[in-house]
C-alpha atoms as a PDB file:
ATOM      1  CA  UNK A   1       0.000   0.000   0.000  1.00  0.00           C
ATOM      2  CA  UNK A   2       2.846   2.708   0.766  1.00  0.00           C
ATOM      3  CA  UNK A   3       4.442   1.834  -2.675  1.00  0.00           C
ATOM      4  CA  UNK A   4       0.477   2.996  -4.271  1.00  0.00           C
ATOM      5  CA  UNK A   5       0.370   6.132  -2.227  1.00  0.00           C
ATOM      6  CA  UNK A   6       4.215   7.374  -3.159  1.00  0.00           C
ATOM      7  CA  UNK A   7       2.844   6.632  -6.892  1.00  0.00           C
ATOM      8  CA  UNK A   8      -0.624   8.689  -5.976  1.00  0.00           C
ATOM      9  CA  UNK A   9       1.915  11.117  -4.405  1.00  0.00           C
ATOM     10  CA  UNK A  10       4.205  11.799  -6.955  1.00  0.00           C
ATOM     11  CA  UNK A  11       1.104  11.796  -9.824  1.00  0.00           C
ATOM     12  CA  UNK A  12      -0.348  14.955  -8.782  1.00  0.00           C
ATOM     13  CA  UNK A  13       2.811  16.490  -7.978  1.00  0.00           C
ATOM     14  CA  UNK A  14       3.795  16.424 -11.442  1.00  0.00           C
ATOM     15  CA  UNK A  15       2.689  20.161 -12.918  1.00  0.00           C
ATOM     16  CA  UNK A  16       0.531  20.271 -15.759  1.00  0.00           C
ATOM     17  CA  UNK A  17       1.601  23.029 -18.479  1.00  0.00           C
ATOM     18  CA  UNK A  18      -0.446  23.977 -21.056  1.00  0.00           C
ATOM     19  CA  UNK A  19       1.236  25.540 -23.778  1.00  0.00           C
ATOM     20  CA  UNK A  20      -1.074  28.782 -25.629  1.00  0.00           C
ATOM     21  CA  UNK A  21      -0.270  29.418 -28.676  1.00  0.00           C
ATOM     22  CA  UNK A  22       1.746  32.662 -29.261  1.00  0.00           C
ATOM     23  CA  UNK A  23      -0.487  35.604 -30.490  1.00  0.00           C
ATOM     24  CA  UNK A  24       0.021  39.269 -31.353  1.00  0.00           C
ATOM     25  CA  UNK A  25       1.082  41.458 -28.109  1.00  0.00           C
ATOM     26  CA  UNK A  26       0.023  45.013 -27.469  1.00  0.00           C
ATOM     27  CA  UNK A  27      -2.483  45.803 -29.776  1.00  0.00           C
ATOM     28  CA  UNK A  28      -3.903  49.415 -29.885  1.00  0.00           C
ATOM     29  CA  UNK A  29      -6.259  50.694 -32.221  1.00  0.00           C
ATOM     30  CA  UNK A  30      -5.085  54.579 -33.626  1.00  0.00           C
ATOM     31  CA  UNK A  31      -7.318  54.682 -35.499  1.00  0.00           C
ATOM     32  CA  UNK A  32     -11.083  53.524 -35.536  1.00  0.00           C
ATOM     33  CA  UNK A  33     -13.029  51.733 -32.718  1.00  0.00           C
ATOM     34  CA  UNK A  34     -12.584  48.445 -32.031  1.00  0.00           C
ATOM     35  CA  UNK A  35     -12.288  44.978 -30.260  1.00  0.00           C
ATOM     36  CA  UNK A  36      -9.337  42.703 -29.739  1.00  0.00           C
ATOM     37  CA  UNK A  37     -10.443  39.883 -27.585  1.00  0.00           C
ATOM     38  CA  UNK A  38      -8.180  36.898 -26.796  1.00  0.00           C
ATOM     39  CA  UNK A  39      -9.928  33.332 -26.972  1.00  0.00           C
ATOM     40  CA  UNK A  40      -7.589  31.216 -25.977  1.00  0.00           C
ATOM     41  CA  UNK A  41      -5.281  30.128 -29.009  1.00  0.00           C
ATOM     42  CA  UNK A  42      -7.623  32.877 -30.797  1.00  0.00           C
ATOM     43  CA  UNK A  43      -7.526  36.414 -31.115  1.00  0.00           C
ATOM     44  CA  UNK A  44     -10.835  38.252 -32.367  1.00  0.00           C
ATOM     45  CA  UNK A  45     -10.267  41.832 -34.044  1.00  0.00           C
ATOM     46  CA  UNK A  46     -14.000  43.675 -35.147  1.00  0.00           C
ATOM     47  CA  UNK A  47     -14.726  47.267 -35.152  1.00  0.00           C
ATOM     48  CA  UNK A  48     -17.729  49.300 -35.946  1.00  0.00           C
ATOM     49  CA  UNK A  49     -15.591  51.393 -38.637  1.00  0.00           C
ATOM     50  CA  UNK A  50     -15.009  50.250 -42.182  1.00  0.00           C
ATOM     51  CA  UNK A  51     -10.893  51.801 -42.108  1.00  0.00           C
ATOM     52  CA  UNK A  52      -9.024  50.441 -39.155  1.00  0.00           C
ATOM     53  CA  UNK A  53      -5.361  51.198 -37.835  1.00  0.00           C
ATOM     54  CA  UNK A  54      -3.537  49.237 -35.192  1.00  0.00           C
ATOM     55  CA  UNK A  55      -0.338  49.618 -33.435  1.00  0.00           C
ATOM     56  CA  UNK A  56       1.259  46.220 -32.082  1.00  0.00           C
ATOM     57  CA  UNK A  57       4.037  45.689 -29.994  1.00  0.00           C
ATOM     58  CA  UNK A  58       4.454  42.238 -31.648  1.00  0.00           C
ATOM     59  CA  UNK A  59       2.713  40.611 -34.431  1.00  0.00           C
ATOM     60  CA  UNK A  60       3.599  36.789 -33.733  1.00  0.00           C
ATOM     61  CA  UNK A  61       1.097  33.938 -34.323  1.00  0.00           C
ATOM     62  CA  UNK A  62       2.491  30.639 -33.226  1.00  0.00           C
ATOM     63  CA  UNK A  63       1.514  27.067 -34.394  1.00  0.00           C
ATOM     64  CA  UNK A  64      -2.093  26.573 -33.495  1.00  0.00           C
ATOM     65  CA  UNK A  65      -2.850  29.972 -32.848  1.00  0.00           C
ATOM     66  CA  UNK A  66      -5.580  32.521 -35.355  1.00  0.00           C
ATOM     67  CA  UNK A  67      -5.946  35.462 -36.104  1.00  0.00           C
ATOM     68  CA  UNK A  68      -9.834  36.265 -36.554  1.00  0.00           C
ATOM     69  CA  UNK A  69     -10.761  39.398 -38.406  1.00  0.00           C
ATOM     70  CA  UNK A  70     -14.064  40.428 -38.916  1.00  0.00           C
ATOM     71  CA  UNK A  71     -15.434  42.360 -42.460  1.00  0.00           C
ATOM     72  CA  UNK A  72     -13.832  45.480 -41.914  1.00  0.00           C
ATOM     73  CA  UNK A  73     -10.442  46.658 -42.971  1.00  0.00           C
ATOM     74  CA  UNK A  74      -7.144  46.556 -40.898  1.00  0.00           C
ATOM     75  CA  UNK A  75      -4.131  47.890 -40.972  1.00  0.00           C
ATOM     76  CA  UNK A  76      -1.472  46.509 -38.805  1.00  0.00           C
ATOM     77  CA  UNK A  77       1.781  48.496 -38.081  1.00  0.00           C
ATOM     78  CA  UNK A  78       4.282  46.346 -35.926  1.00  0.00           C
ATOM     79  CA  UNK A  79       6.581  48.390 -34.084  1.00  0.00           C
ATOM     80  CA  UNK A  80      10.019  47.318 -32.346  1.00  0.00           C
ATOM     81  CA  UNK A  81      12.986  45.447 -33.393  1.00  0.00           C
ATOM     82  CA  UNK A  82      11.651  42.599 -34.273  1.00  0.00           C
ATOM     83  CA  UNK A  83      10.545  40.540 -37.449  1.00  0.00           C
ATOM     84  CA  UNK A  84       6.990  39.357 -37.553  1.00  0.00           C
ATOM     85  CA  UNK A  85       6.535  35.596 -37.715  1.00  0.00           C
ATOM     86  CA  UNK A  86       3.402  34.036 -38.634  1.00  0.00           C
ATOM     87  CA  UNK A  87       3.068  29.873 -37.903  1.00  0.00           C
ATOM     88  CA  UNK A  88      -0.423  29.929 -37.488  1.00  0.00           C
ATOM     89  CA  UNK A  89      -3.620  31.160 -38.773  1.00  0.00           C
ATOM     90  CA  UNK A  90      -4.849  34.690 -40.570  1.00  0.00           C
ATOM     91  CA  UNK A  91      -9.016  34.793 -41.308  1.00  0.00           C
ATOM     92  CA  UNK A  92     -10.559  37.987 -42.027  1.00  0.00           C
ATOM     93  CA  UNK A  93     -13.429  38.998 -44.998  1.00  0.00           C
ATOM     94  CA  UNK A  94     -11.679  42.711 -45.761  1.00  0.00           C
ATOM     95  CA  UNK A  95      -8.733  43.875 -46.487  1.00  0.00           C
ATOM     96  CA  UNK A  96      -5.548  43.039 -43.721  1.00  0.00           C
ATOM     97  CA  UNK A  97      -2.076  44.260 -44.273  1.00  0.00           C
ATOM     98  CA  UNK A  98       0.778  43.907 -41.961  1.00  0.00           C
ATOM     99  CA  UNK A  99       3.530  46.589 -42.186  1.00  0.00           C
ATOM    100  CA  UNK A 100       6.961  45.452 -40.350  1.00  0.00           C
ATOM    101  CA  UNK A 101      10.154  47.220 -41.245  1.00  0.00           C
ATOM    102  CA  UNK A 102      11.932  44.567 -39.856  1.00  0.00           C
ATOM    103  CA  UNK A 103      10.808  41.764 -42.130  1.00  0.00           C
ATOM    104  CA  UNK A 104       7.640  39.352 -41.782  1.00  0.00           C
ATOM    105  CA  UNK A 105       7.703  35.288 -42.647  1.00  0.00           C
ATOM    106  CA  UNK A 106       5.295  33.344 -43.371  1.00  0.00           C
ATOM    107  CA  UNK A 107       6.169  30.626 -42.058  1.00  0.00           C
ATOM    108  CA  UNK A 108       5.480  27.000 -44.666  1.00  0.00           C
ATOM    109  CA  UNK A 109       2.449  25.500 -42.085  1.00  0.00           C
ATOM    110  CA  UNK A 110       0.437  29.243 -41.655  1.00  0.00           C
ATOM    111  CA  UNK A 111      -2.364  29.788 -43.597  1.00  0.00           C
ATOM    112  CA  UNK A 112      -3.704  32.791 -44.882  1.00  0.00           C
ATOM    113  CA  UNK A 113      -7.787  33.204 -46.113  1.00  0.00           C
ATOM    114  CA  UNK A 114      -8.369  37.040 -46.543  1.00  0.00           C
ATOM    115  CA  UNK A 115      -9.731  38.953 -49.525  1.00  0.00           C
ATOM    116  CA  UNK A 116      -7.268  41.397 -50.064  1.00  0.00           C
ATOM    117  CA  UNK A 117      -3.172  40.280 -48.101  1.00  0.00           C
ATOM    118  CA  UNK A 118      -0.917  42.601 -47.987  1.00  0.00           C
ATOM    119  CA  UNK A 119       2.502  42.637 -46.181  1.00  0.00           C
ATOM    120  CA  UNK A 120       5.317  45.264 -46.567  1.00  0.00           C
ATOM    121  CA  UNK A 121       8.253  46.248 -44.657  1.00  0.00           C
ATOM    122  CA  UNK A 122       8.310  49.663 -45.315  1.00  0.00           C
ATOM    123  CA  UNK A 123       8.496  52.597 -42.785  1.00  0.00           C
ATOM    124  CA  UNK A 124       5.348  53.559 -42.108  1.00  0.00           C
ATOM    125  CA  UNK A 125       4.177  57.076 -41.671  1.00  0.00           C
ATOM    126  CA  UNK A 126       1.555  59.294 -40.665  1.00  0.00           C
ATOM    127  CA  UNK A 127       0.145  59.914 -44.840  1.00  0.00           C
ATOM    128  CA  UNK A 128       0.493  55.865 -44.974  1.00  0.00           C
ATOM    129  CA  UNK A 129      -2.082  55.832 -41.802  1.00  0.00           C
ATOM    130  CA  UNK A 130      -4.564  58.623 -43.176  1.00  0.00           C
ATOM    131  CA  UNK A 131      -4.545  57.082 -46.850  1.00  0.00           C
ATOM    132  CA  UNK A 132      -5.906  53.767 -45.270  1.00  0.00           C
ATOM    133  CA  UNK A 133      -8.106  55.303 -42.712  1.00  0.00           C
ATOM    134  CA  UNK A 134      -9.959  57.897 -45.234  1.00  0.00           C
ATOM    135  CA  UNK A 135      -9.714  54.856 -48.438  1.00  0.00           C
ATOM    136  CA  UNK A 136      -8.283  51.776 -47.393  1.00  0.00           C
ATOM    137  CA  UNK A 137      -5.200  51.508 -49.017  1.00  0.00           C
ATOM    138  CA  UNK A 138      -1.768  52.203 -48.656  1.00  0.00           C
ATOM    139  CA  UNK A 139       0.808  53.511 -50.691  1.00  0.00           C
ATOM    140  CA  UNK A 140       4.102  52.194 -50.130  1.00  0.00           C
ATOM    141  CA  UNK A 141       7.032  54.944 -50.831  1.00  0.00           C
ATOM    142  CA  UNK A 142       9.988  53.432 -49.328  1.00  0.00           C
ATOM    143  CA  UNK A 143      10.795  49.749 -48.418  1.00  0.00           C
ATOM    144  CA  UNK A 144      12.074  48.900 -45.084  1.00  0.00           C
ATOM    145  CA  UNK A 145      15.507  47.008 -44.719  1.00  0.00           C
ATOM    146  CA  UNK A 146      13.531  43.812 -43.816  1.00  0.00           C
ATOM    147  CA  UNK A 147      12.707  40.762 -45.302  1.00  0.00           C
ATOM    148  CA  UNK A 148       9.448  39.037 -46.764  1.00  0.00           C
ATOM    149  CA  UNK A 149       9.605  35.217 -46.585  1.00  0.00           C
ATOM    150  CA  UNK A 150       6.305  33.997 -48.075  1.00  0.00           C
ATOM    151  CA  UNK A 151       5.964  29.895 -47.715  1.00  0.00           C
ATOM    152  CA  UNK A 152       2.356  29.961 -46.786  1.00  0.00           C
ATOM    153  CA  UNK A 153      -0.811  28.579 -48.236  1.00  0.00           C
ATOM    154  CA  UNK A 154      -2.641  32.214 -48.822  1.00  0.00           C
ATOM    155  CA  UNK A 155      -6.005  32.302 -50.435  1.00  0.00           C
ATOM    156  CA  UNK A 156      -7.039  35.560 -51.436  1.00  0.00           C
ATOM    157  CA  UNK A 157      -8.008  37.544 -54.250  1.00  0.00           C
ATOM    158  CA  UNK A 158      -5.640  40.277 -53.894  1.00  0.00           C
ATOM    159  CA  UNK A 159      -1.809  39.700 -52.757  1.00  0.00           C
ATOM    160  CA  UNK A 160       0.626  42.584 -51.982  1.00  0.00           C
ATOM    161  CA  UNK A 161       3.976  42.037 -51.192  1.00  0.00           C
ATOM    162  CA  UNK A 162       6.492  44.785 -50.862  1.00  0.00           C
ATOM    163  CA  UNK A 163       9.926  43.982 -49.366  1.00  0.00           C
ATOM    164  CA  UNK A 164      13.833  44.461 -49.516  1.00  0.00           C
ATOM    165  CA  UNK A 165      14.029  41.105 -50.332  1.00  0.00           C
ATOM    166  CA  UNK A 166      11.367  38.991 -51.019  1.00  0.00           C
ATOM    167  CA  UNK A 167      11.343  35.578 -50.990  1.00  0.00           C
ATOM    168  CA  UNK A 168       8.514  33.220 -52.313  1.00  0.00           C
END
């Protein structure tokens, strides 16, 4: 019997982990009014206004982890040192663009499923954020040092990809 209560013992001793997936950190909207709600290995973006601007401290998706955005447009400027790497999921039904001057992958398991993609590593700028906000587009007038690695399955009917480098 003591040998069955060490093993009882030692069982729930044992942590359990559960591992999240990684998701964008720091999201602000700068422009528009909006939601960003975390589900687990989900993040939820909506807004009540058609043009949308956010500012993210990191743009990371990991394995297992979405990105859900809903029918509005959204563009996503991703500030700090780092490159953005996507592993996971990106689901919207408008227009999303990601703007990293320090490069964005795509990594060869993500998947993409959004109307109109669009990643760039230029230097974004205030023009850049009141073109999208009053039509929902960007120009792009100077590319960023970074690179764009693009191995994902991406279903869309509009792909933009403006890099230093660009690899496909």
């Amino acid at each position: 019997m003591k040998q069955f209560s060490k093993f009882l013992t030692t069982f729930f001793l044992i942590p359990s982990f559960s591992f999240a997936a990684v998701l964008p950190q720091g999201g602000e909207f700068i422009k528009g009014n909006g939601s960003i709600t975390n589900q687990g290995d989900a993040l939820n973006i909506s807004s009540s206004d058609l043009n949308n601007v956010i500012k993210w401290n990191g743009f990371d998706i990991g394995k297992g982890g979405t990105v859900n955005f809903d029918k509005n447009n959204y563009l996503n400027l991703v500030k700090g040192s780092k490159s953005t790497l996507i592993e996971g999921n990106i689901i919207g039904k408008g227009k999303v663009f990601i703007v990293n001057p320090n490069g964005v992958t795509l990594a060869a398991n993500s998947h993409v499923s959004v109307p109109t993609f669009g990643v760039s590593t230029a230097k974004f700028n205030d023009k850049m954020i009141e073109d999208f906000t009053q039509q929902g587009v960007i120009e792009l007038t100077g590319r960023g040092m970074g690179k764009v690695t693009a191995l994902s399955t991406i279903n869309t009917n509009n792909l933009i990809i403006d890099g230093g480098q660009i690899i496909i």
